[in-house]
Protein backbone atom coordinates (compact mmCIF):
# COMPACT_ATOMS: atom_id res chain seq x y z
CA UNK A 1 34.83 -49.31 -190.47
CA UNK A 2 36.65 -51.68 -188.24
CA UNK A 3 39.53 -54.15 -188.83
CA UNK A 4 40.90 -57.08 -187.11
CA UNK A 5 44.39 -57.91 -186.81
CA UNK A 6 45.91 -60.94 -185.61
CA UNK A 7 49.15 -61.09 -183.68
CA UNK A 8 49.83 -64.90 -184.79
CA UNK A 9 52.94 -66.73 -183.95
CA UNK A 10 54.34 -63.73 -181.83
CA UNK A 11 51.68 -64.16 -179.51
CA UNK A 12 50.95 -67.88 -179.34
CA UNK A 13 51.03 -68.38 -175.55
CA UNK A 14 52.95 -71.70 -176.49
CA UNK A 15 55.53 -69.95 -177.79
CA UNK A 16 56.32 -67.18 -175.76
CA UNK A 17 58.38 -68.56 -174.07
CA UNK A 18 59.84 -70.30 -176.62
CA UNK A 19 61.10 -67.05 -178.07
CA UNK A 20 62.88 -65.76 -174.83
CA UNK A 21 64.73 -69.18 -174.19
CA UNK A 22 66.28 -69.46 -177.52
CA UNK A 23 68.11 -66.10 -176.76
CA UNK A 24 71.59 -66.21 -176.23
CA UNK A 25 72.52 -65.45 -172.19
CA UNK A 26 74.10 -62.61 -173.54
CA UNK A 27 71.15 -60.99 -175.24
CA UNK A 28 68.54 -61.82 -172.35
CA UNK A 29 70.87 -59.66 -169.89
CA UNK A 30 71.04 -57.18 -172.35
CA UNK A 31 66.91 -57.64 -172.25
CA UNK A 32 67.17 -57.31 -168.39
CA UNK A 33 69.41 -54.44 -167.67
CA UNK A 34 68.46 -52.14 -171.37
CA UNK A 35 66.83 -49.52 -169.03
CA UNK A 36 65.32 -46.85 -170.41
CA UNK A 37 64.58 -46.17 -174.11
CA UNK A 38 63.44 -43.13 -175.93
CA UNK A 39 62.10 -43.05 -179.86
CA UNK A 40 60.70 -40.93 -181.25
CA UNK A 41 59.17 -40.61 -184.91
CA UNK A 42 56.37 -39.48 -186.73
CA UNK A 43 52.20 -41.09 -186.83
CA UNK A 44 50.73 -41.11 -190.55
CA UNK A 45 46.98 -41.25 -190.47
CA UNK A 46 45.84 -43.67 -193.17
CA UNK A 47 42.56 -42.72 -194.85
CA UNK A 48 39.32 -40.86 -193.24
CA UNK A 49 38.91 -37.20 -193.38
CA UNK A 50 42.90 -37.17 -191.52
CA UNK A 51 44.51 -39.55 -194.12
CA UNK A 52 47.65 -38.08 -194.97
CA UNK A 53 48.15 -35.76 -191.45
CA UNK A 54 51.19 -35.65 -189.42
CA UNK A 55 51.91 -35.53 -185.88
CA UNK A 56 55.63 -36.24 -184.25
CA UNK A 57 55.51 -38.52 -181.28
CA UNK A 58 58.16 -39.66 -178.46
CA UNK A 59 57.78 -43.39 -176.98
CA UNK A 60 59.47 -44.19 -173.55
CA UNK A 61 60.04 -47.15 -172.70
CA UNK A 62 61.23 -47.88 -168.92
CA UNK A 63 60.70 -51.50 -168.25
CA UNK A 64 59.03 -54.79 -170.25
CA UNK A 65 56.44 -56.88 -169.00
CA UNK A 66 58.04 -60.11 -167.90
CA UNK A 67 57.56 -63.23 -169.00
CA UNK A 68 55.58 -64.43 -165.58
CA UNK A 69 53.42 -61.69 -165.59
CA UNK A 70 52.45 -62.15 -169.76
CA UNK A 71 51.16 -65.17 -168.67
CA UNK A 72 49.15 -64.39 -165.71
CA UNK A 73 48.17 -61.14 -167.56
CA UNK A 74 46.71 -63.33 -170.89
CA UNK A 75 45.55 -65.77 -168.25
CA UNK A 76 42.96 -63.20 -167.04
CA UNK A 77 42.35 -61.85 -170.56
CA UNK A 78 41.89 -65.57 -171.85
CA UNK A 79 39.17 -66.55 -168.69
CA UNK A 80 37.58 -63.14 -167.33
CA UNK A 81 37.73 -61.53 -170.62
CA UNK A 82 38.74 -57.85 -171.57
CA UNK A 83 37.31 -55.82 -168.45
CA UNK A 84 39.31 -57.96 -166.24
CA UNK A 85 42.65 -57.85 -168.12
CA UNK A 86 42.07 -54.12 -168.00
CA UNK A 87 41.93 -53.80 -164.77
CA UNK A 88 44.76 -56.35 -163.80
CA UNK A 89 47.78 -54.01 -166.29
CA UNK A 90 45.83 -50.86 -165.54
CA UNK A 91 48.10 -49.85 -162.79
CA UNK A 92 51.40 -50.68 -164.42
CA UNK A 93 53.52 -48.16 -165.47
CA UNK A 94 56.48 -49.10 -168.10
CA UNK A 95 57.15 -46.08 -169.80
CA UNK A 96 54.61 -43.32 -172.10
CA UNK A 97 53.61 -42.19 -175.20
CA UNK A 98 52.95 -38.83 -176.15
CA UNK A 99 51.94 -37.19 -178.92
CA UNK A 100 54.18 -33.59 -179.28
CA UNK A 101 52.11 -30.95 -177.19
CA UNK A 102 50.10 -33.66 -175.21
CA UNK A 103 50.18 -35.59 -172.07
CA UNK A 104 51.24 -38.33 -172.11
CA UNK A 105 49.59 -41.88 -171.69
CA UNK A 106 51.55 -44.85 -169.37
CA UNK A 107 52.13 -47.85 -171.38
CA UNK A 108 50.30 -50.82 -169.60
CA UNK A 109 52.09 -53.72 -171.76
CA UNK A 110 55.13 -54.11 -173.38
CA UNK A 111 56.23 -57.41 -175.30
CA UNK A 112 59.66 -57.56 -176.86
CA UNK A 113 60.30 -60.58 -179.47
CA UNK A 114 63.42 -60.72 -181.78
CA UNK A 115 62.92 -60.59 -185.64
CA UNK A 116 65.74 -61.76 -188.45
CA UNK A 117 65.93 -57.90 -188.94
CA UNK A 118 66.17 -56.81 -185.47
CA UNK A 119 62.98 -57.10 -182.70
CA UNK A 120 59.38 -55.93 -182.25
CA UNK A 121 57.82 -54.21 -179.44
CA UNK A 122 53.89 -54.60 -179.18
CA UNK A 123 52.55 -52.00 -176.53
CA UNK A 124 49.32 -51.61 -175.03
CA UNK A 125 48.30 -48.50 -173.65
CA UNK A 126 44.89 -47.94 -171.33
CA UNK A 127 43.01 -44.90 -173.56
CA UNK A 128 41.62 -41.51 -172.02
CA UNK A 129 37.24 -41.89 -172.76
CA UNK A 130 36.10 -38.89 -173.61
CA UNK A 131 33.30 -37.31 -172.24
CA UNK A 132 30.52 -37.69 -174.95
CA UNK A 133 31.42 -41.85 -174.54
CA UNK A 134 30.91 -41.44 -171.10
CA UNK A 135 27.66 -39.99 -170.84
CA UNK A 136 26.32 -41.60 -174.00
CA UNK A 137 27.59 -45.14 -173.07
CA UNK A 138 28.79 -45.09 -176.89
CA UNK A 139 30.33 -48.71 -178.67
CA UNK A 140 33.93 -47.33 -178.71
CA UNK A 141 34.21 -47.85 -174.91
CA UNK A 142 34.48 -51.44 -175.43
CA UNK A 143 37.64 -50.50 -177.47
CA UNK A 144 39.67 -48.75 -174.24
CA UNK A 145 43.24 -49.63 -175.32
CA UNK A 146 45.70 -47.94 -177.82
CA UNK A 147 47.90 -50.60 -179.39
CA UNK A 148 51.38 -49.83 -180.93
CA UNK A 149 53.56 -52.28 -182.66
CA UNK A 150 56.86 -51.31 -184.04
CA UNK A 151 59.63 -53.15 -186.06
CA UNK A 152 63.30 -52.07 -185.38
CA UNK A 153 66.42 -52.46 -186.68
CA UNK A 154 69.64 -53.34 -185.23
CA UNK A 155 70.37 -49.95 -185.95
CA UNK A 156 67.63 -48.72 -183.91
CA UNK A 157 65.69 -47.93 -186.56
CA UNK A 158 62.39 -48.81 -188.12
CA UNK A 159 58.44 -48.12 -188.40
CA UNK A 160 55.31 -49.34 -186.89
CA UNK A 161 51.53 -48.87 -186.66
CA UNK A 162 49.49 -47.31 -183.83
CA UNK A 163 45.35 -48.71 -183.51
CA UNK A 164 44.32 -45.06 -181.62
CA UNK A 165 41.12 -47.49 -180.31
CA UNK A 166 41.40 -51.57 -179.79
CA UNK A 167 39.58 -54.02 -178.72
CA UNK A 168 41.90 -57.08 -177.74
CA UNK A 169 40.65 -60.87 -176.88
CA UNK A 170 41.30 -64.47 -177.94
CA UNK A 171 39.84 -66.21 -181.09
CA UNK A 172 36.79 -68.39 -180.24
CA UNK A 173 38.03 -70.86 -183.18
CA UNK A 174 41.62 -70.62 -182.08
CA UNK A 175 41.98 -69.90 -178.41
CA UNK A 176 46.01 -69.53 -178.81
CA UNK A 177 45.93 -66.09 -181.40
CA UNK A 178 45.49 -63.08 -179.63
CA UNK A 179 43.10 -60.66 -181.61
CA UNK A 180 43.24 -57.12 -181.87
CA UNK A 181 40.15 -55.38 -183.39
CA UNK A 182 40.48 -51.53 -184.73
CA UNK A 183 37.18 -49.20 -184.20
CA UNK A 184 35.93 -46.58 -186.83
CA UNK A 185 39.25 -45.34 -188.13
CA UNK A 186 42.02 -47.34 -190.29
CA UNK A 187 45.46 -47.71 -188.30
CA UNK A 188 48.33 -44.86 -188.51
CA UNK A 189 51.55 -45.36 -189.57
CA UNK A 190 54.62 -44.61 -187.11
CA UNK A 191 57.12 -43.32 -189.81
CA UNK A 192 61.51 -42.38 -189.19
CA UNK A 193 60.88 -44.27 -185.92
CA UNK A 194 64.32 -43.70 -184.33
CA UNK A 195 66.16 -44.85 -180.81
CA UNK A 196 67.44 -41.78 -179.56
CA UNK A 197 68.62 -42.21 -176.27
CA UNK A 198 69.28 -45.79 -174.34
């Protein structure tokens, strides 16, 4: 089973920066100089022969893709397609994501956007292949990103949803919504996500 979830209005390249000039001067220093952030929380699996496990998770978060480089980034996504954008945020390194008693995995992307409730943060993460997709050339390696998108308060607290494998590309009828496309398994639940340390 697969899913497809579109990022709408957030992402519309249009508005981007339409979102990050209608913040106050005050709150886009604040964006600037935040350094690092730590949550942590728990991942819900939703259905399948998991659906209802629990694992605890920490997110850092070190730095946020800028609003120059979300453009050039989506550029490339938008005209060489997914391969290329791969290869173009590969390298960056804005924080991890770990689950408890793993390695973890540097986040590649990280959007911030301000909600009436507080702000989301939409992550994407380059995936570890494992070896039977690598030597059997399987479907899921055209899905080679984890996504995470989480809604938090002003209280630094909130919940989210993590796509373990993604697939992410512009709509062919609407080349301005960012698509992100789930493989095999239903999305899991980030549950008591918390800001710990700032």
């Amino acid at each position: 089973m697969k899913t497809k979830i579109s990022m709408g209005m957030l992402i519309f390249l249009g508005c981007i920066s339409m979102v990050d000039l209608s913040m106050s001067p005050n709150a886009a220093a604040e964006k600037r100089s935040r350094g690092k952030e730590v949550f942590t929380g728990s991942a819900v699996a939703i259905g399948g022969q998991f659906g209802g496990a629990s694992r605890p998770f920490t997110l850092e978060i070190t730095s946020y893709t800028t609003d120059d480089d979300l453009q050039r980034d989506f550029h490339v996504l938008r005209t060489q397609g997914q391969d290329a954008f791969l290869k173009t945020i590969g390298n960056k390194k804005l924080g991890w994501f770990a689950f408890d008693g793993q390695t973890g995995r540097d986040l590649n992307f990280v959007q911030e956007s301000q909600t009436d409730n507080g702000r989301k943060i939409t992550i994407l993460s380059e995936r570890w292949l494992n070896m039977f997709e690598l030597r059997y050339g399987t479907r899921s390696q055209d899905y080679p990103f984890t996504y995470i998108e989480l809604f938090i308060n002003d209280n630094g607290k909130g919940e989210g949803s993590l796509i373990g494998l993604a697939k992410v590309y512009f709509d062919k009828k609407n080349s301005n919504t960012l698509e992100i496309e789930n493989f095999g398994t239903y999305p899991a639940k980030l549950m008591g996500v918390e800001l710990r340390t700032r």
